[in-house]
PDB file of N, CA and C in Angstrom:
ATOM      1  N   UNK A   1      21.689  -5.297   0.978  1.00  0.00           N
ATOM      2  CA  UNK A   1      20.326  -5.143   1.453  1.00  0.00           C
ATOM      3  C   UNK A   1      20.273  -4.049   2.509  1.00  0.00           C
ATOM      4  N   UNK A   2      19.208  -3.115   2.730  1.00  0.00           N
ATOM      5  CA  UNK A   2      18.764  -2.501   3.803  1.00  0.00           C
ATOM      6  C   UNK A   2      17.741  -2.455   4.271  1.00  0.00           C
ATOM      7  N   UNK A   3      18.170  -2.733   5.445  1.00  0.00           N
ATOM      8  CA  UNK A   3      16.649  -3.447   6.963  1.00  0.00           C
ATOM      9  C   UNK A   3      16.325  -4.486   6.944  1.00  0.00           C
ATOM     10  N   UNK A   4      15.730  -4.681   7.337  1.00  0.00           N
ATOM     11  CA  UNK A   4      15.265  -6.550   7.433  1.00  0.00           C
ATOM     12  C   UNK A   4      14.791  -6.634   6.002  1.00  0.00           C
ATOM     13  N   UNK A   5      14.189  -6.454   5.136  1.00  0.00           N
ATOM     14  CA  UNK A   5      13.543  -7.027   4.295  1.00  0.00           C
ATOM     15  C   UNK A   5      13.935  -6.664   3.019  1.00  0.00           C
ATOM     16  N   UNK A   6      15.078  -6.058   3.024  1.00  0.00           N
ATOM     17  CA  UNK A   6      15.928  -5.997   1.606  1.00  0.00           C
ATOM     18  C   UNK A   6      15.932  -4.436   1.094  1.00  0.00           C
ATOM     19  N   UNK A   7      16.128  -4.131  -0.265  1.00  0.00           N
ATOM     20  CA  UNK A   7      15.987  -3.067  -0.803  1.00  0.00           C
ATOM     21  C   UNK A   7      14.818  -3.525  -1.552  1.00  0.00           C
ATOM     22  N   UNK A   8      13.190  -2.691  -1.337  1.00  0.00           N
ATOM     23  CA  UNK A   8      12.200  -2.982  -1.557  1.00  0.00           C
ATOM     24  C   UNK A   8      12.236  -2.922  -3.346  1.00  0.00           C
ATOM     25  N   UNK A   9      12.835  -1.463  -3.407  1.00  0.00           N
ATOM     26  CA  UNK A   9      12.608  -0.500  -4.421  1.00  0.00           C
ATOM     27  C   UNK A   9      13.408  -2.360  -5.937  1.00  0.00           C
ATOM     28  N   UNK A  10      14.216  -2.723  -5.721  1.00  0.00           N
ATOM     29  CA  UNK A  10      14.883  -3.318  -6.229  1.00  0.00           C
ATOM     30  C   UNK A  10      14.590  -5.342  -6.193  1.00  0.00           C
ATOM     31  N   UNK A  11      13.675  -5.129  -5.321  1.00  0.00           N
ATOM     32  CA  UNK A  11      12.785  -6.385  -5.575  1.00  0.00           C
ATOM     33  C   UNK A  11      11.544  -6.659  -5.983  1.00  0.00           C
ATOM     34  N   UNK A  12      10.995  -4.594  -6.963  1.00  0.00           N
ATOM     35  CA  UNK A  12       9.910  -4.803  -7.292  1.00  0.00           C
ATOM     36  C   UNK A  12      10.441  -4.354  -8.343  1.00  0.00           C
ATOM     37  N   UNK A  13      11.858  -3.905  -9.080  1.00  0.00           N
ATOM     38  CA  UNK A  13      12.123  -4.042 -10.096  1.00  0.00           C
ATOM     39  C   UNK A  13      12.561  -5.633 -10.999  1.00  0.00           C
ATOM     40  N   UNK A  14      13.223  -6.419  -9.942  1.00  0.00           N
ATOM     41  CA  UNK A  14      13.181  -7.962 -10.349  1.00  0.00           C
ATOM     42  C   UNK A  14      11.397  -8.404 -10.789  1.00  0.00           C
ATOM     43  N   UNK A  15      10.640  -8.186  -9.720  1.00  0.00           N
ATOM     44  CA  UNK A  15       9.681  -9.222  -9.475  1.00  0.00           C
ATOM     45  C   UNK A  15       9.090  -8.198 -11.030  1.00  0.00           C
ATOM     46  N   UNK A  16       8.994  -7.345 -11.101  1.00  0.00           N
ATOM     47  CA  UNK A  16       8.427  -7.062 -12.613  1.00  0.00           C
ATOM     48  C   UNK A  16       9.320  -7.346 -14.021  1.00  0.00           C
ATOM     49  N   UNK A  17      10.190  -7.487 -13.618  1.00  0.00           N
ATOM     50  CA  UNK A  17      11.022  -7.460 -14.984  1.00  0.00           C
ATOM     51  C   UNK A  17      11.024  -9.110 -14.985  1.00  0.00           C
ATOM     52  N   UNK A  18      10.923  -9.928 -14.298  1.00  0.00           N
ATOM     53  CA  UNK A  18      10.511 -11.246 -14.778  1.00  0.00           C
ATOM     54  C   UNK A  18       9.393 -11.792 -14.831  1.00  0.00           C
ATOM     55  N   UNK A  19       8.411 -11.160 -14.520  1.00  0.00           N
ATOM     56  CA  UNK A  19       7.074 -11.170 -14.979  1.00  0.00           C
ATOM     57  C   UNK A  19       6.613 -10.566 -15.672  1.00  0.00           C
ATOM     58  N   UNK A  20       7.115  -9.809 -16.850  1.00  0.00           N
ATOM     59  CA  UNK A  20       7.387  -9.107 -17.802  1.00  0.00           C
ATOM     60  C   UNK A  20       7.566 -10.279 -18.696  1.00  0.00           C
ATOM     61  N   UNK A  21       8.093 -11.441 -18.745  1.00  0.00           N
ATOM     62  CA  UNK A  21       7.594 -12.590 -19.789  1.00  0.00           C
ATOM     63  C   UNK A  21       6.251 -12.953 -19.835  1.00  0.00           C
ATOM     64  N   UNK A  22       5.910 -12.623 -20.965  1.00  0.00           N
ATOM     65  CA  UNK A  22       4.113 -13.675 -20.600  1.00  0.00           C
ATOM     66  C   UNK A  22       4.001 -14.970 -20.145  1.00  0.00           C
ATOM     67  N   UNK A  23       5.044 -15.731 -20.681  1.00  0.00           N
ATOM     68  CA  UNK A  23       5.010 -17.049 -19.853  1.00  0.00           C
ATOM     69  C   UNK A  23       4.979 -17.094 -18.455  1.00  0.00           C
ATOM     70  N   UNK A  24       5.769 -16.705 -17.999  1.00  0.00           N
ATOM     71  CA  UNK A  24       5.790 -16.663 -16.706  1.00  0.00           C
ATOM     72  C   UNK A  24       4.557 -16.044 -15.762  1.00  0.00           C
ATOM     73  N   UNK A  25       4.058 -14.889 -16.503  1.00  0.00           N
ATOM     74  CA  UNK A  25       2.753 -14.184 -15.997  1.00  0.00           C
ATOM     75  C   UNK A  25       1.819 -14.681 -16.353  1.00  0.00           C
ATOM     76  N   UNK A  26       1.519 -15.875 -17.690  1.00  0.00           N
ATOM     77  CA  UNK A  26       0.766 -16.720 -17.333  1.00  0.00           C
ATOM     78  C   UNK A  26       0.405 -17.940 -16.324  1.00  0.00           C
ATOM     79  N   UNK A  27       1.925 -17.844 -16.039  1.00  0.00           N
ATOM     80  CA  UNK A  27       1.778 -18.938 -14.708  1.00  0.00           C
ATOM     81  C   UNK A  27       1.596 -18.766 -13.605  1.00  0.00           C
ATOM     82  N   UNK A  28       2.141 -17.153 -13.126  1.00  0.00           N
ATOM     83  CA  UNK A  28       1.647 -16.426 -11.955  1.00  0.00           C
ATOM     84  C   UNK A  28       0.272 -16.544 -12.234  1.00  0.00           C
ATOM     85  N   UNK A  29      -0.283 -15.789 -13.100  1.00  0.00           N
ATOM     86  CA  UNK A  29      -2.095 -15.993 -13.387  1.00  0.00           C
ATOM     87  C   UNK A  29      -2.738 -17.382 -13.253  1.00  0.00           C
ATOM     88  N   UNK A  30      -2.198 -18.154 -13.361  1.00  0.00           N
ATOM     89  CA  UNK A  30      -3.011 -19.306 -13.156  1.00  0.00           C
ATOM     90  C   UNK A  30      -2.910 -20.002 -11.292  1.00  0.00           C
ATOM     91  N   UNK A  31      -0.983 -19.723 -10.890  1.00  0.00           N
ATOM     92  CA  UNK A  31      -1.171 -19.993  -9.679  1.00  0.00           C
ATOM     93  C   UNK A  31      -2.088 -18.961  -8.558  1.00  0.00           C
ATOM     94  N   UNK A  32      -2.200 -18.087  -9.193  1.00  0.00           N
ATOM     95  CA  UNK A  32      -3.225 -17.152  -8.473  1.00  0.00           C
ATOM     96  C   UNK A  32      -4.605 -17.668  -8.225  1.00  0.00           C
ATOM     97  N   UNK A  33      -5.305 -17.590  -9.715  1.00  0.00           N
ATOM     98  CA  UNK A  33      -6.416 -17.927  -9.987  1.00  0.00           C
ATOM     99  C   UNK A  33      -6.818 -19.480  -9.848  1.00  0.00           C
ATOM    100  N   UNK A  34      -6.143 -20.452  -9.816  1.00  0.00           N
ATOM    101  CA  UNK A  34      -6.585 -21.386  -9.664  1.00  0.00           C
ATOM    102  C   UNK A  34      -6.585 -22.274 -11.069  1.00  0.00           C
ATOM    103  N   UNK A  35      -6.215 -21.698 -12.091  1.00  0.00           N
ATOM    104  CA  UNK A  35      -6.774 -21.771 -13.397  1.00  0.00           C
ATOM    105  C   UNK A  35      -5.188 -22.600 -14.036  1.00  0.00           C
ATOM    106  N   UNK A  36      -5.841 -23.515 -14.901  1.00  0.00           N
ATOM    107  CA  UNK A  36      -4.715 -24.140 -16.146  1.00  0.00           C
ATOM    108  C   UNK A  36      -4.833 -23.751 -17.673  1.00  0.00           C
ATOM    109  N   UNK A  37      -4.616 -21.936 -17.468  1.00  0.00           N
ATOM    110  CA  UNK A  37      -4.842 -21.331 -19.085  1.00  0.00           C
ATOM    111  C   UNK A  37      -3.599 -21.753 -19.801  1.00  0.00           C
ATOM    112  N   UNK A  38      -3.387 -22.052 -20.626  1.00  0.00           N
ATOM    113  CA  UNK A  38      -1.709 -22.220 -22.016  1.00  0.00           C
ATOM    114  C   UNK A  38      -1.915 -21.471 -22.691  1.00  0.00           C
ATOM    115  N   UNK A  39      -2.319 -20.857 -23.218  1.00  0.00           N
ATOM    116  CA  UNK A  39      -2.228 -19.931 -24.539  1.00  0.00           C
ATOM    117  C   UNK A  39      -1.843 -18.780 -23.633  1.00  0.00           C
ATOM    118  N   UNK A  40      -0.804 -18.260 -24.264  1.00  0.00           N
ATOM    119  CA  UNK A  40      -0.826 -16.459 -23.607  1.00  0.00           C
ATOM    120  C   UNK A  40      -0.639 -15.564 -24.579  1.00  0.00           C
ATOM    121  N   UNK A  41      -1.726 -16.372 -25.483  1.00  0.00           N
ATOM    122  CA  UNK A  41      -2.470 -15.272 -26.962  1.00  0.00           C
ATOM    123  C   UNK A  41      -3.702 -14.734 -26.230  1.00  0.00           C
ATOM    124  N   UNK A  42      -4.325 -15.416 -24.669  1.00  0.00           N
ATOM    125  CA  UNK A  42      -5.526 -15.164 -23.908  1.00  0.00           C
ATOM    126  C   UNK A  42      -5.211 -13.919 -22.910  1.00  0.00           C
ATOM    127  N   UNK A  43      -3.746 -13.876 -22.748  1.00  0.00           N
ATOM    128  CA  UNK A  43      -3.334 -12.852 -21.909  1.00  0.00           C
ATOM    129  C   UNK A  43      -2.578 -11.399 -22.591  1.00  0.00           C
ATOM    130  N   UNK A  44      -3.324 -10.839 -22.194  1.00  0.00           N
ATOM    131  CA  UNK A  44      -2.780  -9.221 -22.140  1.00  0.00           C
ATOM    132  C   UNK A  44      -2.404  -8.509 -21.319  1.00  0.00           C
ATOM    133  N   UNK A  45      -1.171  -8.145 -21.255  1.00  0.00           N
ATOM    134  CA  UNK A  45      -0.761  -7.390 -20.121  1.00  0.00           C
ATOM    135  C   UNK A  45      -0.886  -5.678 -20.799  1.00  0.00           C
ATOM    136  N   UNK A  46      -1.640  -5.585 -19.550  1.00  0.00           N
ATOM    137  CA  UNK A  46      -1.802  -4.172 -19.675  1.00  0.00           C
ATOM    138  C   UNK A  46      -1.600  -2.955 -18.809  1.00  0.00           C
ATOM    139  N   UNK A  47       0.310  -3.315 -18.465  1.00  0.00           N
ATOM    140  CA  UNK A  47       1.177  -2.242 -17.572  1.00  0.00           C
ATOM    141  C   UNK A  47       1.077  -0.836 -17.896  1.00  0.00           C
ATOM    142  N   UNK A  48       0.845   0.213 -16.936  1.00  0.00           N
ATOM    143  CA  UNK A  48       0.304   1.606 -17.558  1.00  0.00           C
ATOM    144  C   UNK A  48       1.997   1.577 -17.931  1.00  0.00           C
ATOM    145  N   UNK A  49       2.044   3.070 -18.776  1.00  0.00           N
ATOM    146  CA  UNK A  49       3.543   3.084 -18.957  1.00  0.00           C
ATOM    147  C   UNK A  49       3.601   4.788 -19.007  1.00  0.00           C
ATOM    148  N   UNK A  50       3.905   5.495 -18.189  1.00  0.00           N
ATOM    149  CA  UNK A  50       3.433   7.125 -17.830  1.00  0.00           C
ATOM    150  C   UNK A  50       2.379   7.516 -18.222  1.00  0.00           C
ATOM    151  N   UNK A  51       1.596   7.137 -18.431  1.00  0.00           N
ATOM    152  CA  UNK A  51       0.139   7.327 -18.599  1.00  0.00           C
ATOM    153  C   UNK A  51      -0.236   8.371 -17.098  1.00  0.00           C
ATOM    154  N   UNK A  52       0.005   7.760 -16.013  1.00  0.00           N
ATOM    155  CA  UNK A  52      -0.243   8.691 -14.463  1.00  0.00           C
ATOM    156  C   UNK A  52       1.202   8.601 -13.751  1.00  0.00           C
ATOM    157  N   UNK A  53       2.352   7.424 -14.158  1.00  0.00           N
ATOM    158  CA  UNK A  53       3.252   7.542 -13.137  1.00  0.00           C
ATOM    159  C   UNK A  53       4.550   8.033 -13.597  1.00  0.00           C
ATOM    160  N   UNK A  54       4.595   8.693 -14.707  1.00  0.00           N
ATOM    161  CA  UNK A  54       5.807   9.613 -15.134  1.00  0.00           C
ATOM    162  C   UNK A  54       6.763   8.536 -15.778  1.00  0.00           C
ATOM    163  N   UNK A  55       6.600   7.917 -16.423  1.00  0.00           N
ATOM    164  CA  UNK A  55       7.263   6.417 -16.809  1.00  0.00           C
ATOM    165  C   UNK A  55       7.721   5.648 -15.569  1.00  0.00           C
ATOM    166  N   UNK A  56       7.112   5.421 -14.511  1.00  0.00           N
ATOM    167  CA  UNK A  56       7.308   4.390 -13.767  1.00  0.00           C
ATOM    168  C   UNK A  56       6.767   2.827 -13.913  1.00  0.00           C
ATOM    169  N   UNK A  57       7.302   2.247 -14.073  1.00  0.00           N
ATOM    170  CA  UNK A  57       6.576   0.442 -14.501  1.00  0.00           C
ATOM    171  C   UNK A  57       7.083   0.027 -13.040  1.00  0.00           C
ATOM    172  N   UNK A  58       6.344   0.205 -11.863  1.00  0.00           N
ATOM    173  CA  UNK A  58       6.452  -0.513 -11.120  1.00  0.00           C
ATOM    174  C   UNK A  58       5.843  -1.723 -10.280  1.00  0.00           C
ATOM    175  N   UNK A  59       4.184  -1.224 -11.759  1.00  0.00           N
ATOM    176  CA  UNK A  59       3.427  -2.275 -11.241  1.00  0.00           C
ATOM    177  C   UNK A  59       3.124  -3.060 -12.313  1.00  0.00           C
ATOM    178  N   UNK A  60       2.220  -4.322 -12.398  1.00  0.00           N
ATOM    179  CA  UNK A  60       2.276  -5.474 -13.362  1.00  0.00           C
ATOM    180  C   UNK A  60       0.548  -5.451 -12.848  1.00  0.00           C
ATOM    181  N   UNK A  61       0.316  -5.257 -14.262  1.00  0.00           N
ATOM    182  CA  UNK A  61      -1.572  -5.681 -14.402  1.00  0.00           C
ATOM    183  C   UNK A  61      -1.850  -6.232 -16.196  1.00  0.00           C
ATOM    184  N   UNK A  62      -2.667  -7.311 -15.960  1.00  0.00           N
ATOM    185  CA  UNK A  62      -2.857  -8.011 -16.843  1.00  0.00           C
ATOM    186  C   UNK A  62      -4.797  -8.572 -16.954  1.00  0.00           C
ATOM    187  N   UNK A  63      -5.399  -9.223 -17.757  1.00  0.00           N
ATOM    188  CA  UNK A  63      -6.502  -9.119 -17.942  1.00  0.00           C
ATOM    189  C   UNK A  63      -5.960 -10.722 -19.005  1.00  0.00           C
ATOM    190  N   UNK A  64      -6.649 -11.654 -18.169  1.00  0.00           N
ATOM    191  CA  UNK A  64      -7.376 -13.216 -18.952  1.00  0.00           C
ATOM    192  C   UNK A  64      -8.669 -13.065 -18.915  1.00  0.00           C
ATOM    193  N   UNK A  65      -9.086 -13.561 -20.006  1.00  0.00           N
ATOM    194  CA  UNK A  65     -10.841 -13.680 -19.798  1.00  0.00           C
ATOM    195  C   UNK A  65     -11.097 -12.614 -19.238  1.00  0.00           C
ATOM    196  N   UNK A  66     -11.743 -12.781 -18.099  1.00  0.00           N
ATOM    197  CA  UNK A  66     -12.496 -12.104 -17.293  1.00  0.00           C
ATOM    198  C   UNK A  66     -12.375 -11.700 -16.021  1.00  0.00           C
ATOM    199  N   UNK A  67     -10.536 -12.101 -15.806  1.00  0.00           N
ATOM    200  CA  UNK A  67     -10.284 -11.831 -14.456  1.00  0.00           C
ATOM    201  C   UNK A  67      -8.838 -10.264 -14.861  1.00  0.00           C
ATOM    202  N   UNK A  68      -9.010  -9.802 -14.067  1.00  0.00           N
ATOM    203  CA  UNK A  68      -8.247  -8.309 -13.862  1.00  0.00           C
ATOM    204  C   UNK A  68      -7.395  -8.632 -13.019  1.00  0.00           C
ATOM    205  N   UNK A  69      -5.941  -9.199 -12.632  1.00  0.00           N
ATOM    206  CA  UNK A  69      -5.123  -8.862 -11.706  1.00  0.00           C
ATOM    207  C   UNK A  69      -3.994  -7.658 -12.029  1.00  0.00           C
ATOM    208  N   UNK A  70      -3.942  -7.218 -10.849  1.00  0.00           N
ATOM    209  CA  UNK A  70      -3.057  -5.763 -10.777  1.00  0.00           C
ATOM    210  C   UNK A  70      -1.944  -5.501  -9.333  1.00  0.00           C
ATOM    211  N   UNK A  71      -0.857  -6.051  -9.348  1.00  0.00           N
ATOM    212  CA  UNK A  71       0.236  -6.369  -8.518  1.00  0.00           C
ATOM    213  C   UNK A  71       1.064  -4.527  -8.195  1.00  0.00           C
ATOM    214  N   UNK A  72       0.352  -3.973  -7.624  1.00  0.00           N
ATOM    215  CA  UNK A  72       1.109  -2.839  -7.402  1.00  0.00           C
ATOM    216  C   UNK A  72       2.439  -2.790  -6.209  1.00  0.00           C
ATOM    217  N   UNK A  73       3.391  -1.552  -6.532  1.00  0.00           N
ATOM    218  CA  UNK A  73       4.249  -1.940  -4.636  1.00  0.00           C
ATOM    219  C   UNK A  73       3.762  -1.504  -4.126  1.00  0.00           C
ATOM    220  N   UNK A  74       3.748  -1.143  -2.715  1.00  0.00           N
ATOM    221  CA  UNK A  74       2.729  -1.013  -1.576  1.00  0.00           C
ATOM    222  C   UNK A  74       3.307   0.603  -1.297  1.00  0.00           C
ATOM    223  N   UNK A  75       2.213   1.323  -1.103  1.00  0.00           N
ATOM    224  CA  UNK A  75       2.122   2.591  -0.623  1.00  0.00           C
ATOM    225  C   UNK A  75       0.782   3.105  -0.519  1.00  0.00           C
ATOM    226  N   UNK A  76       0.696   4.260   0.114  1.00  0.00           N
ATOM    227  CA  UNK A  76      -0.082   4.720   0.583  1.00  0.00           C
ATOM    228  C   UNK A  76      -1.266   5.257  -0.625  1.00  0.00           C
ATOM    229  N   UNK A  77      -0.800   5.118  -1.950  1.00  0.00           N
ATOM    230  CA  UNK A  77      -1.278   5.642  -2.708  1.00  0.00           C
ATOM    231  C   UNK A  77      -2.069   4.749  -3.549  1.00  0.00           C
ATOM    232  N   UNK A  78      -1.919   3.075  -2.818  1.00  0.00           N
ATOM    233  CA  UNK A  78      -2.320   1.760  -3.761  1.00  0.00           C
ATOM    234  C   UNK A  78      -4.081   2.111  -4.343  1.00  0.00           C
ATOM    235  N   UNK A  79      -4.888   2.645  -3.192  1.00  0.00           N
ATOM    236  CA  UNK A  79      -6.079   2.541  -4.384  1.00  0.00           C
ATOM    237  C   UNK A  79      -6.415   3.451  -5.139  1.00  0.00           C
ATOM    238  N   UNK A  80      -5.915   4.952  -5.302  1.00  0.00           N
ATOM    239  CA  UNK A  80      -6.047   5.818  -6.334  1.00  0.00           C
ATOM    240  C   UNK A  80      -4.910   5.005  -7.484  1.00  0.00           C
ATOM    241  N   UNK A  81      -3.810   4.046  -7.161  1.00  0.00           N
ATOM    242  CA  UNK A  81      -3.140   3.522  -8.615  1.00  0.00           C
ATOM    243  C   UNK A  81      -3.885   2.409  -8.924  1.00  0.00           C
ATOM    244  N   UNK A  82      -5.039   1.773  -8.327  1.00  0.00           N
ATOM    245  CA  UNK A  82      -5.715   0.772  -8.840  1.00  0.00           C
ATOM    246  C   UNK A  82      -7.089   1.087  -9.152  1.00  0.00           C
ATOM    247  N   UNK A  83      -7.350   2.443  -8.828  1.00  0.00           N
ATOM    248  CA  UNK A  83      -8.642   3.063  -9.277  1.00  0.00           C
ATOM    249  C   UNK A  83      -8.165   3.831 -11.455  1.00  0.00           C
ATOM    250  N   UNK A  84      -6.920   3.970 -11.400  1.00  0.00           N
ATOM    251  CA  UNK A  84      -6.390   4.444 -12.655  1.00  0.00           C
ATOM    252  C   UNK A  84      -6.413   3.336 -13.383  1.00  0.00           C
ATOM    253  N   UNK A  85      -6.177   2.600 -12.847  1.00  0.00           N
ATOM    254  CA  UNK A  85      -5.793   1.307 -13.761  1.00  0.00           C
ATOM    255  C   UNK A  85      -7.120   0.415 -14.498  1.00  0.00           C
ATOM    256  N   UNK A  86      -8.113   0.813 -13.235  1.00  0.00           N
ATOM    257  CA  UNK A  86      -9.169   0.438 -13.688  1.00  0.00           C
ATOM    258  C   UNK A  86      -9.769   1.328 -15.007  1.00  0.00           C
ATOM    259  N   UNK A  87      -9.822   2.236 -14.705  1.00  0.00           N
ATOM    260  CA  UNK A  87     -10.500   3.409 -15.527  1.00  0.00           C
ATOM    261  C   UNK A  87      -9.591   3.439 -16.909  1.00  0.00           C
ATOM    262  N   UNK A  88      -8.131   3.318 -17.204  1.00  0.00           N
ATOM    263  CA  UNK A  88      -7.541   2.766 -18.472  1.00  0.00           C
ATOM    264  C   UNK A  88      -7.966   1.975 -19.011  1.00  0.00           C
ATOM    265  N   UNK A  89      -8.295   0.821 -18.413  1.00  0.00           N
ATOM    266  CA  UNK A  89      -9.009  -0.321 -18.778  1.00  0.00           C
ATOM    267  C   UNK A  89     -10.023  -0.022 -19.353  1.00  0.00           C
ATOM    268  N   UNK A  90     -10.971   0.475 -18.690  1.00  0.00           N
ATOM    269  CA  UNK A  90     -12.529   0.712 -19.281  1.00  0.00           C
ATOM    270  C   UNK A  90     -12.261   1.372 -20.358  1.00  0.00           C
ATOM    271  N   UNK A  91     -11.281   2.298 -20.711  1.00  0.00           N
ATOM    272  CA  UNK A  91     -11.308   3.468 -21.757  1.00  0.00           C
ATOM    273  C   UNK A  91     -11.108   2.802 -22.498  1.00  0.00           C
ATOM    274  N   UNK A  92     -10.203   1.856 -22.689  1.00  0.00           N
ATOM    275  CA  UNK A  92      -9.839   0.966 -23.802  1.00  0.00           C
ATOM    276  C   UNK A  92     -10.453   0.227 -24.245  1.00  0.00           C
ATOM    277  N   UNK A  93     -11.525  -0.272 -23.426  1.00  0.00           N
ATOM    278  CA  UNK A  93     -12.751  -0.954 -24.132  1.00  0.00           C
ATOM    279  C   UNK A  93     -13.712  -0.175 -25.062  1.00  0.00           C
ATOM    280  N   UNK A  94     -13.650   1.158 -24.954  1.00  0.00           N
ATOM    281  CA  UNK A  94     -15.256   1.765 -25.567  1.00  0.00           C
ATOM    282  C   UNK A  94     -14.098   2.303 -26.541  1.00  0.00           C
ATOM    283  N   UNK A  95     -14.212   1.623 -28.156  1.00  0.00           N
ATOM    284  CA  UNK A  95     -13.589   2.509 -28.974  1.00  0.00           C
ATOM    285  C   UNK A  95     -14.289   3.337 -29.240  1.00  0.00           C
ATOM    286  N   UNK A  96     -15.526   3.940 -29.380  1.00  0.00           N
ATOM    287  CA  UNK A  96     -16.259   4.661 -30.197  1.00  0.00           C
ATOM    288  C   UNK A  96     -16.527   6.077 -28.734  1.00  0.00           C
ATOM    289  N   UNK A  97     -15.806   6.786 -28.161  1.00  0.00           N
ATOM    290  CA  UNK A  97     -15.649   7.855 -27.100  1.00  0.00           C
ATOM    291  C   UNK A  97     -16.932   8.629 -27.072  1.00  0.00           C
ATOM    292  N   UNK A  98     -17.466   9.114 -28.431  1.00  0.00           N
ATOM    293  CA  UNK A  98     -18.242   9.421 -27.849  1.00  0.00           C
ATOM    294  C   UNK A  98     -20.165   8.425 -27.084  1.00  0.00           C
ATOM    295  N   UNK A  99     -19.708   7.445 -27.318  1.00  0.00           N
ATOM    296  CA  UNK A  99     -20.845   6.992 -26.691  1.00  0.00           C
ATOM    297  C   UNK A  99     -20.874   6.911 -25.006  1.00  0.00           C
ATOM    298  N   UNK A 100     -19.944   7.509 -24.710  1.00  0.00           N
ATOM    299  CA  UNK A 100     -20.348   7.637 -22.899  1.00  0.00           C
ATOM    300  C   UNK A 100     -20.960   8.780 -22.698  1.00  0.00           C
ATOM    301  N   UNK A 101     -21.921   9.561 -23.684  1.00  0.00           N
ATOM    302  CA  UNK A 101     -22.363  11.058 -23.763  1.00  0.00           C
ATOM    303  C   UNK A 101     -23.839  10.389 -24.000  1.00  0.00           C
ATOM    304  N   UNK A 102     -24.165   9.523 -24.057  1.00  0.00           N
ATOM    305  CA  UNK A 102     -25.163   8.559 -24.710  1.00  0.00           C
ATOM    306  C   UNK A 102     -26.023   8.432 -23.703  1.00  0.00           C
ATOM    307  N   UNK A 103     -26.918   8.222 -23.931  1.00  0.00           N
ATOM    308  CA  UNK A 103     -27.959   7.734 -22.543  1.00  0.00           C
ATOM    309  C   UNK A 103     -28.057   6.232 -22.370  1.00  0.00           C
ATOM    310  N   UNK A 104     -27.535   5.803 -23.442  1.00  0.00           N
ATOM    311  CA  UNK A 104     -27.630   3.790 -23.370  1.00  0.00           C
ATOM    312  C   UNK A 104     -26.663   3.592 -22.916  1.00  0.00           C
ATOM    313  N   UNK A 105     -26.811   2.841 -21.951  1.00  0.00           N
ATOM    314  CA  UNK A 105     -25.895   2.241 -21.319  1.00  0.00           C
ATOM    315  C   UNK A 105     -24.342   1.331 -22.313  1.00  0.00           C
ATOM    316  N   UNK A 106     -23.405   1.599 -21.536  1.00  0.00           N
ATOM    317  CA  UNK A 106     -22.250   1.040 -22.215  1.00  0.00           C
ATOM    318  C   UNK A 106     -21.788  -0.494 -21.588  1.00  0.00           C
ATOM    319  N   UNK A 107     -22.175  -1.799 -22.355  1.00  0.00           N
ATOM    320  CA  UNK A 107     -21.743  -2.782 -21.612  1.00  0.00           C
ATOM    321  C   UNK A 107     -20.240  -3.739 -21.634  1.00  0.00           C
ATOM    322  N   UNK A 108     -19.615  -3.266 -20.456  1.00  0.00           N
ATOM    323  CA  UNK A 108     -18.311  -3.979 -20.146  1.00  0.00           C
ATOM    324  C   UNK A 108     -18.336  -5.722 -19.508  1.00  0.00           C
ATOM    325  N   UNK A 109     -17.398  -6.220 -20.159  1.00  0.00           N
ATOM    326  CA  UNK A 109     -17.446  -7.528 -19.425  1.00  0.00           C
ATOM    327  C   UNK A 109     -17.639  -7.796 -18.004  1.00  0.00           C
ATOM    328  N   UNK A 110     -18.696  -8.828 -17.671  1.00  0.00           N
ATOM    329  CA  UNK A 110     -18.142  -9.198 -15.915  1.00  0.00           C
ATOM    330  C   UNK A 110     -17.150  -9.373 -15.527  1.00  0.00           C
TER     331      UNK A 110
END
């Protein structure tokens, strides 16, 4: 370990690579949320994968229903990587691209 609180870099490669089971990230998701989901046919994890961070998987984001959690490591850079993550998201919802050129509104889940 180095410094008080370990080698960071290497306890956010554990804490993702075992939450990298859906089981388990369904159970993080529920002790989070409050929630008793079982199926994790309901959960999608949807980790960018160099999409913006050059193949870095250092963060864990997933989508039940209607809730979005997104577990990034901590830096200075956390809300431009949770402003990306969002905006992947949305893209992936509108299959049909060109309708954001549209004047009707595009409706995403609450």
């Amino acid at each position: 370990m180095s410094g008080k609180g370990g080698n960071k870099k290497y306890r956010d490669t554990v804490f993702c690579s075992y939450f990298n089971e859906p089981v388990r990230l369904l159970s993080l998701c529920n002790a989070i949320l409050g929630t008793k989901y079982e199926d994790v046919d309901n959960l999608d994890i949807n980790t960018l994968e160099g999409i913006f961070f050059d193949d870095q998987k250092n963060d864990i984001s997933c989508t039940i229903e209607n809730h979005f959690l997104h577990q990034p490591s901590v830096n200075e850079n956390m809300p431009f990587r949770c402003l990306s993550y969002v905006a992947e998201l949305l893209n992936k919802l509108v299959k049909d691209k060109r309708k954001i050129y549209r004047k009707s509104l595009i409706k995403f889940p609450a």
